[in-house]
Protein backbone atom coordinates (compact mmCIF):
# COMPACT_ATOMS: atom_id res chain seq x y z
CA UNK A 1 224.20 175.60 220.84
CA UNK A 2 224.62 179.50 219.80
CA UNK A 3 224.96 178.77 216.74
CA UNK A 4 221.19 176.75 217.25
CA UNK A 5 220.14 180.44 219.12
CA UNK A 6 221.12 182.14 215.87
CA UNK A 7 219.06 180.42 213.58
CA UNK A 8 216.30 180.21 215.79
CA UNK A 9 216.45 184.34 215.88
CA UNK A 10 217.04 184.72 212.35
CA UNK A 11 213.59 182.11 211.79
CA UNK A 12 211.59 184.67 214.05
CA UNK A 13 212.87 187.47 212.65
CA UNK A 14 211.82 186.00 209.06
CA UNK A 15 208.26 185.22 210.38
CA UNK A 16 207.34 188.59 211.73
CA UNK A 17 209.32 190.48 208.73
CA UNK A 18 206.66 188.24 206.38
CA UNK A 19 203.71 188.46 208.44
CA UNK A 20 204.17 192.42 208.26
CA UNK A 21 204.86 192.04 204.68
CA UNK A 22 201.49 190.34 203.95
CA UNK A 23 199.67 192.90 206.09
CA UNK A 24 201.04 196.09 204.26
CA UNK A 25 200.14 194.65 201.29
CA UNK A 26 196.62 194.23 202.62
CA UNK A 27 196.55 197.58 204.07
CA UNK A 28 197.30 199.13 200.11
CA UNK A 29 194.88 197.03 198.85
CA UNK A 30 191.75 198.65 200.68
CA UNK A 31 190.28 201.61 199.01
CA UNK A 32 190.20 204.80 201.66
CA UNK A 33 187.43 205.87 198.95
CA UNK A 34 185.91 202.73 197.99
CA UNK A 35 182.77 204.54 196.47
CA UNK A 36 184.03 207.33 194.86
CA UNK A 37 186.89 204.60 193.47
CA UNK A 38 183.97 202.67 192.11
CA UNK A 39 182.10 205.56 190.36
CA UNK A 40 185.52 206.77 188.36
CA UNK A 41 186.51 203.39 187.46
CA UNK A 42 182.92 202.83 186.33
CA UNK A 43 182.40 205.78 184.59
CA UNK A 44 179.07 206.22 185.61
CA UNK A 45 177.04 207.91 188.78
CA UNK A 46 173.91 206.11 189.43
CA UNK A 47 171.86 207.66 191.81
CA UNK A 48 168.53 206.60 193.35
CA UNK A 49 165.55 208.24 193.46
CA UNK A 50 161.33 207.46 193.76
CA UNK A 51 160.94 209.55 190.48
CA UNK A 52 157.33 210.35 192.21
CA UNK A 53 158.09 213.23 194.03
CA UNK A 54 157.58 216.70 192.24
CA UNK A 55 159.09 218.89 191.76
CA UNK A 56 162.40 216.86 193.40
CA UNK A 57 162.25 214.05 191.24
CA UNK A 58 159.73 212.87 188.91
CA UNK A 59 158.84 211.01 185.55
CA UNK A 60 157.45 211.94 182.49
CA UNK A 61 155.12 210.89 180.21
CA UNK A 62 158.25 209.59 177.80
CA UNK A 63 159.99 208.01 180.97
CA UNK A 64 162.37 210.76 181.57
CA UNK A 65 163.29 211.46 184.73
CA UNK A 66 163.85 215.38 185.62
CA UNK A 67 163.05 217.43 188.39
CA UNK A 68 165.31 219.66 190.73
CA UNK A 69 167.27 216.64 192.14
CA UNK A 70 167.92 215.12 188.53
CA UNK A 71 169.64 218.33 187.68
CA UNK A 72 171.55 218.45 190.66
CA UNK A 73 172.94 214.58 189.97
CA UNK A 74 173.69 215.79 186.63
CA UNK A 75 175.82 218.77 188.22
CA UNK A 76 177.47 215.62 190.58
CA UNK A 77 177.61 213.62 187.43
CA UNK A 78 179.67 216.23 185.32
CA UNK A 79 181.56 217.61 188.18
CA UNK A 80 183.56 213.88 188.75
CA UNK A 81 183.63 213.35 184.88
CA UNK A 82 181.61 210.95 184.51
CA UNK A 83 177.97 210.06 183.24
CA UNK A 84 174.88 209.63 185.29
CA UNK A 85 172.18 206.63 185.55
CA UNK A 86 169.55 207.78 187.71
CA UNK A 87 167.37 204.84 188.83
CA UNK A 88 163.94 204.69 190.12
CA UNK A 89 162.30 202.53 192.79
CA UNK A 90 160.06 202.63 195.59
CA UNK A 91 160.94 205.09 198.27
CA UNK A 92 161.29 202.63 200.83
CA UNK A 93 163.75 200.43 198.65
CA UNK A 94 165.69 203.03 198.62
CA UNK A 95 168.19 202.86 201.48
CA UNK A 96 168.36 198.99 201.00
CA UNK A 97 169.85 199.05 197.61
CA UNK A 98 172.23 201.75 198.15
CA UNK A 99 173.52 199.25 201.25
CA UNK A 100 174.03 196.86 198.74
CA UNK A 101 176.10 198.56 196.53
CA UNK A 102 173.36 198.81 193.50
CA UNK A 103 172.90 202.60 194.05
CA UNK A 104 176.28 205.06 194.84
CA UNK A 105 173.54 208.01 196.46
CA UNK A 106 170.21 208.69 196.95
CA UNK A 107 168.58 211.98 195.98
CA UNK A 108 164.62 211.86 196.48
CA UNK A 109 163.62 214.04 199.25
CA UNK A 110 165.45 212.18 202.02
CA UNK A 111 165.47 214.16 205.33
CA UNK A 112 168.68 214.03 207.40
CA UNK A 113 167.03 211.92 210.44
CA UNK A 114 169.23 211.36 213.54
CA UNK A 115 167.95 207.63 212.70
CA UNK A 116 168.76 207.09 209.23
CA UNK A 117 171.93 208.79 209.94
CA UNK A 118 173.32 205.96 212.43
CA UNK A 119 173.33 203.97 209.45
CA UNK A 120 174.30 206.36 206.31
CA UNK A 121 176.27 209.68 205.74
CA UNK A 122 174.03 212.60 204.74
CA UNK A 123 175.75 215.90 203.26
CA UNK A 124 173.29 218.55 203.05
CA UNK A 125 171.29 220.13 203.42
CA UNK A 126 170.67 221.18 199.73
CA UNK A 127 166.87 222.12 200.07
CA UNK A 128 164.09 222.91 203.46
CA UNK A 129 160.70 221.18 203.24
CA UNK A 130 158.61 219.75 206.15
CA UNK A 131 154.95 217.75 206.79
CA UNK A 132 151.88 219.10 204.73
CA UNK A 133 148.43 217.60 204.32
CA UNK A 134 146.53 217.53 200.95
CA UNK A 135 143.06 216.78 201.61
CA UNK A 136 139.78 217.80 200.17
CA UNK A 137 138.61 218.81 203.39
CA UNK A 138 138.59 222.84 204.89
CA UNK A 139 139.44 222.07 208.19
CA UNK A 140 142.26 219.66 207.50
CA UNK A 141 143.79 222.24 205.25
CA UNK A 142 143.42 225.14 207.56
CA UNK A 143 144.74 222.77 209.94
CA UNK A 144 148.15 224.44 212.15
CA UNK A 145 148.73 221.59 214.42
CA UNK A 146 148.02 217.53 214.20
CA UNK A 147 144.54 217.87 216.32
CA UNK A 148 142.80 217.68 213.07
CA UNK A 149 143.65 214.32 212.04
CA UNK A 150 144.61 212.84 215.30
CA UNK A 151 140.74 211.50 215.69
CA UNK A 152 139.83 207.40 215.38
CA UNK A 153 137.24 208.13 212.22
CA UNK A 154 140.38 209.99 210.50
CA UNK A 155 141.93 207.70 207.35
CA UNK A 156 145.76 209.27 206.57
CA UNK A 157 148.18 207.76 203.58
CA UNK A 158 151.42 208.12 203.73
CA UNK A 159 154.47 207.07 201.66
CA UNK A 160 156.20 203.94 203.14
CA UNK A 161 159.48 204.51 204.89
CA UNK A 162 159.33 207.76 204.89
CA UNK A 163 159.30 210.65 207.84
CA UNK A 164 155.54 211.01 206.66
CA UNK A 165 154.55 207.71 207.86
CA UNK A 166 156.36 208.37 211.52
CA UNK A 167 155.08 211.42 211.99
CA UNK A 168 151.27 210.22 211.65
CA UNK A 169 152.40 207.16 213.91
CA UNK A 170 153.98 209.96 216.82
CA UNK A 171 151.93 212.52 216.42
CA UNK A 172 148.41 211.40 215.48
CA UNK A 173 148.44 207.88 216.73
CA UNK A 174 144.62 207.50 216.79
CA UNK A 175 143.96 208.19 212.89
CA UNK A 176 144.01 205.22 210.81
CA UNK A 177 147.04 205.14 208.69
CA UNK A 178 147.90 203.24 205.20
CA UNK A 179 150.89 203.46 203.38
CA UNK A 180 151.80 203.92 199.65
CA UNK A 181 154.17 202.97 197.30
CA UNK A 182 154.49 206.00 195.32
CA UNK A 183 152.92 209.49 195.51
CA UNK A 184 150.39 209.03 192.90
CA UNK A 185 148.50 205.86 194.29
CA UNK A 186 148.52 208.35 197.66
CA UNK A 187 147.02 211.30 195.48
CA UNK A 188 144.66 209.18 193.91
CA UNK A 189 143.43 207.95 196.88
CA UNK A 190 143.05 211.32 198.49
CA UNK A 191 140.76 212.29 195.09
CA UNK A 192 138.84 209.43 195.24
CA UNK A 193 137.89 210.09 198.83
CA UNK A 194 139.52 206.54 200.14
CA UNK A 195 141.35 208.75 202.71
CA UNK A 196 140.92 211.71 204.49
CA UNK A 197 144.06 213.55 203.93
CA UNK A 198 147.77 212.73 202.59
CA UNK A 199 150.34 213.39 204.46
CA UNK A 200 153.67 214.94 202.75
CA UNK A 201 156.31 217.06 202.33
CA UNK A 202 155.00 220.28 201.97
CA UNK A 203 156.10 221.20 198.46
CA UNK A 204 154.42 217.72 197.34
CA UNK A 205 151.15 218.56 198.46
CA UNK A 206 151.42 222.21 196.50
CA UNK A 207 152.00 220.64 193.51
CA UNK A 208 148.96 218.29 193.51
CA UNK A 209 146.69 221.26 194.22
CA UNK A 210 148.20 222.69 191.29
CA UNK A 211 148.55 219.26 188.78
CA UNK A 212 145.06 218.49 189.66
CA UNK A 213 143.25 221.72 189.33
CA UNK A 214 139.68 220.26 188.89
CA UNK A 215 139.95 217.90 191.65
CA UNK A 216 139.01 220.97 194.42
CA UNK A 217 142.32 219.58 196.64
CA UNK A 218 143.57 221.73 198.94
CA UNK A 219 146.82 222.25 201.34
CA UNK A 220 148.17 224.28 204.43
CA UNK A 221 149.85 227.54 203.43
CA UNK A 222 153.06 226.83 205.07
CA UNK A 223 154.39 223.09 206.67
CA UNK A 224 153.60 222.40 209.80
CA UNK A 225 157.55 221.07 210.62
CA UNK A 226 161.40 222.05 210.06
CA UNK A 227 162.74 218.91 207.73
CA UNK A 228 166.42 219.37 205.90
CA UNK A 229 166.90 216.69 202.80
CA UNK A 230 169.93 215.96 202.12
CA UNK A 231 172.00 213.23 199.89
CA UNK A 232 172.25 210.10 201.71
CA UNK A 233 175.50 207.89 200.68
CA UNK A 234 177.30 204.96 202.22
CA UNK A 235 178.87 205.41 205.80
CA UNK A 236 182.55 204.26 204.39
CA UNK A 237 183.33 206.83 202.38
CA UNK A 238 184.63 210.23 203.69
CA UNK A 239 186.44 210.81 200.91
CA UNK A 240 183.15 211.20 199.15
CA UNK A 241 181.25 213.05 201.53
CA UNK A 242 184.09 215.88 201.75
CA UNK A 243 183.94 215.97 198.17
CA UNK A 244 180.08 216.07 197.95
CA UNK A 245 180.18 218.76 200.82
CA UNK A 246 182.94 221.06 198.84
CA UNK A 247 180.90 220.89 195.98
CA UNK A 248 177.70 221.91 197.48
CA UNK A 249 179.38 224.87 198.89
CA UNK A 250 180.59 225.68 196.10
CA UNK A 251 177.27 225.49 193.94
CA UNK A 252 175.43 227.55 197.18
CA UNK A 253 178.38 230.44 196.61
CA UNK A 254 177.92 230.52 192.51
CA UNK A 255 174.05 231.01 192.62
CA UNK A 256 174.04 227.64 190.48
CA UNK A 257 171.51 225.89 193.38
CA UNK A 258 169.36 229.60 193.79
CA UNK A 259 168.89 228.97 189.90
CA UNK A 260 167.90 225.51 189.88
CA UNK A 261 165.16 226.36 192.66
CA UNK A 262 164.14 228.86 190.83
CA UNK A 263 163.38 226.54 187.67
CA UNK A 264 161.73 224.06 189.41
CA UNK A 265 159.47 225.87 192.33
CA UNK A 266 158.90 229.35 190.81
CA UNK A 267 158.26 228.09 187.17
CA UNK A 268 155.26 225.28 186.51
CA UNK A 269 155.46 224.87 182.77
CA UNK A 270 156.99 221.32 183.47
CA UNK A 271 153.57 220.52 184.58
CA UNK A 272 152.73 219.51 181.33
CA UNK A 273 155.08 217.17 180.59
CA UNK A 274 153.91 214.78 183.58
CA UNK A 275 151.31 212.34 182.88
């Protein structure tokens, strides 16, 4: 009989000392940095953006895409050692892919919502923008509140997905509102008079004023809301986002981010290269 007890001891003891076994070895097989694992052992950043949204992100005539964000992914890029892929798609696809895995970040003029952040990590912000109309229209332009679109007879576009499209649908419920895929069909709506105004971040709508010169477009001086954009990533990665957030600080303290603002909003010769 003890000698039964023994061996019926030493069988448990053997059970649990396995079952542990098999569940440290699971433990050191999940990455604490599953992203940023992916990225080195790839070798390549790829980072989503709409490519549509200047000067952020945006394509040229050749298919390049450059723009403030592209050279800040290209900072990222170099900064881990590896090369970048930037890939374009529709803003609204965004956020999808990067959940399933076919993006590592997006940088296209994301703002840091409370919303969007239940689901992502954000680190940021890297630039300030907020809600602008670009209309052909005096009053709209002149505009310093939403009473001069909030009106049944008013047609808005706005990109889809975006913080554009819910603040016409809070703010200005009564206006008619369509959505866009991309920036130009929204521009070239507002210039064929199929819509009143567009509403967008602020910088956007500068931009078009300036690309489309003989068009008569107009926009508000300054944007009529306080909107930070930041780089969205995966939620399971803090690793990542600590990294990200060191090396923003870091670029912010060198001057390296002043300069790249300065290239892209103070200097308009990359006008020319856009279609």
């Amino acid at each position: 009989m003890k000698n039964t007890r023994i061996l019926i001891v030493l069988l448990l003891t053997l059970t649990i000392f396995i079952g542990c076994a098999h569940t440290t070895s699971n433990v050191s097989k999940a990455s604490a940095s599953p992203v940023l694992d992916r990225i080195l052992q790839r070798g390549e950043l790829i980072v989503g953006t709409a490519g549509s949204m200047p000067p952020l992100n945006m394509t040229t005539k050749e298919g390049e895409v450059i723009g403030f964000e592209a050279d800040f992914a290209g900072i990222i890029a170099g900064a881990m050692g590896v090369t970048l892929r930037v890939e374009t798609m529709p803003f609204s696809d965004l956020l999808p892919a990067m959940k399933a895995g076919n993006i590592d970040m997006i940088m296209s003029g994301m703002t840091m919502t409370p919303r969007r952040n239940l689901t992502v990590a954000f680190v940021g912000p890297y630039f300030i923008s907020g809600k602008g109309f670009l209309t052909k229209i005096k009053t709209i332009a002149d505009a310093t509140s939403t009473s001069a679109i909030n009106s049944p007879g008013t047609r808005l576009i706005a990109l889809e997905g975006s913080t554009s499209q819910t603040f016409v649908e809070t703010l200005a419920p009564k206006a008619t509102l369509l959505t866009a895929k991309g920036y130009d069909e929204a521009v070239e709506m507002v210039i064929q008079g199929q819509v009143h105004a567009m509403v967008a971040d602020h910088p956007i709508c500068m931009v078009s004023v300036l690309r489309y010169p003989e068009e008569k477009l107009m926009t508000m001086i300054s944007p009529l809301t306080y909107e930070p954009i930041g780089i969205a990533l995966p939620a399971n990665d803090l690793h990542l986002v600590n990294w990200l957030e060191n090396l923003l600080k870091s670029i912010k303290g060198n001057g390296r981010l002043k300069d790249l603002q300065e290239r892209w909003f103070e200097d308009a010769s990359w006008l020319k290269k856009l279609p």
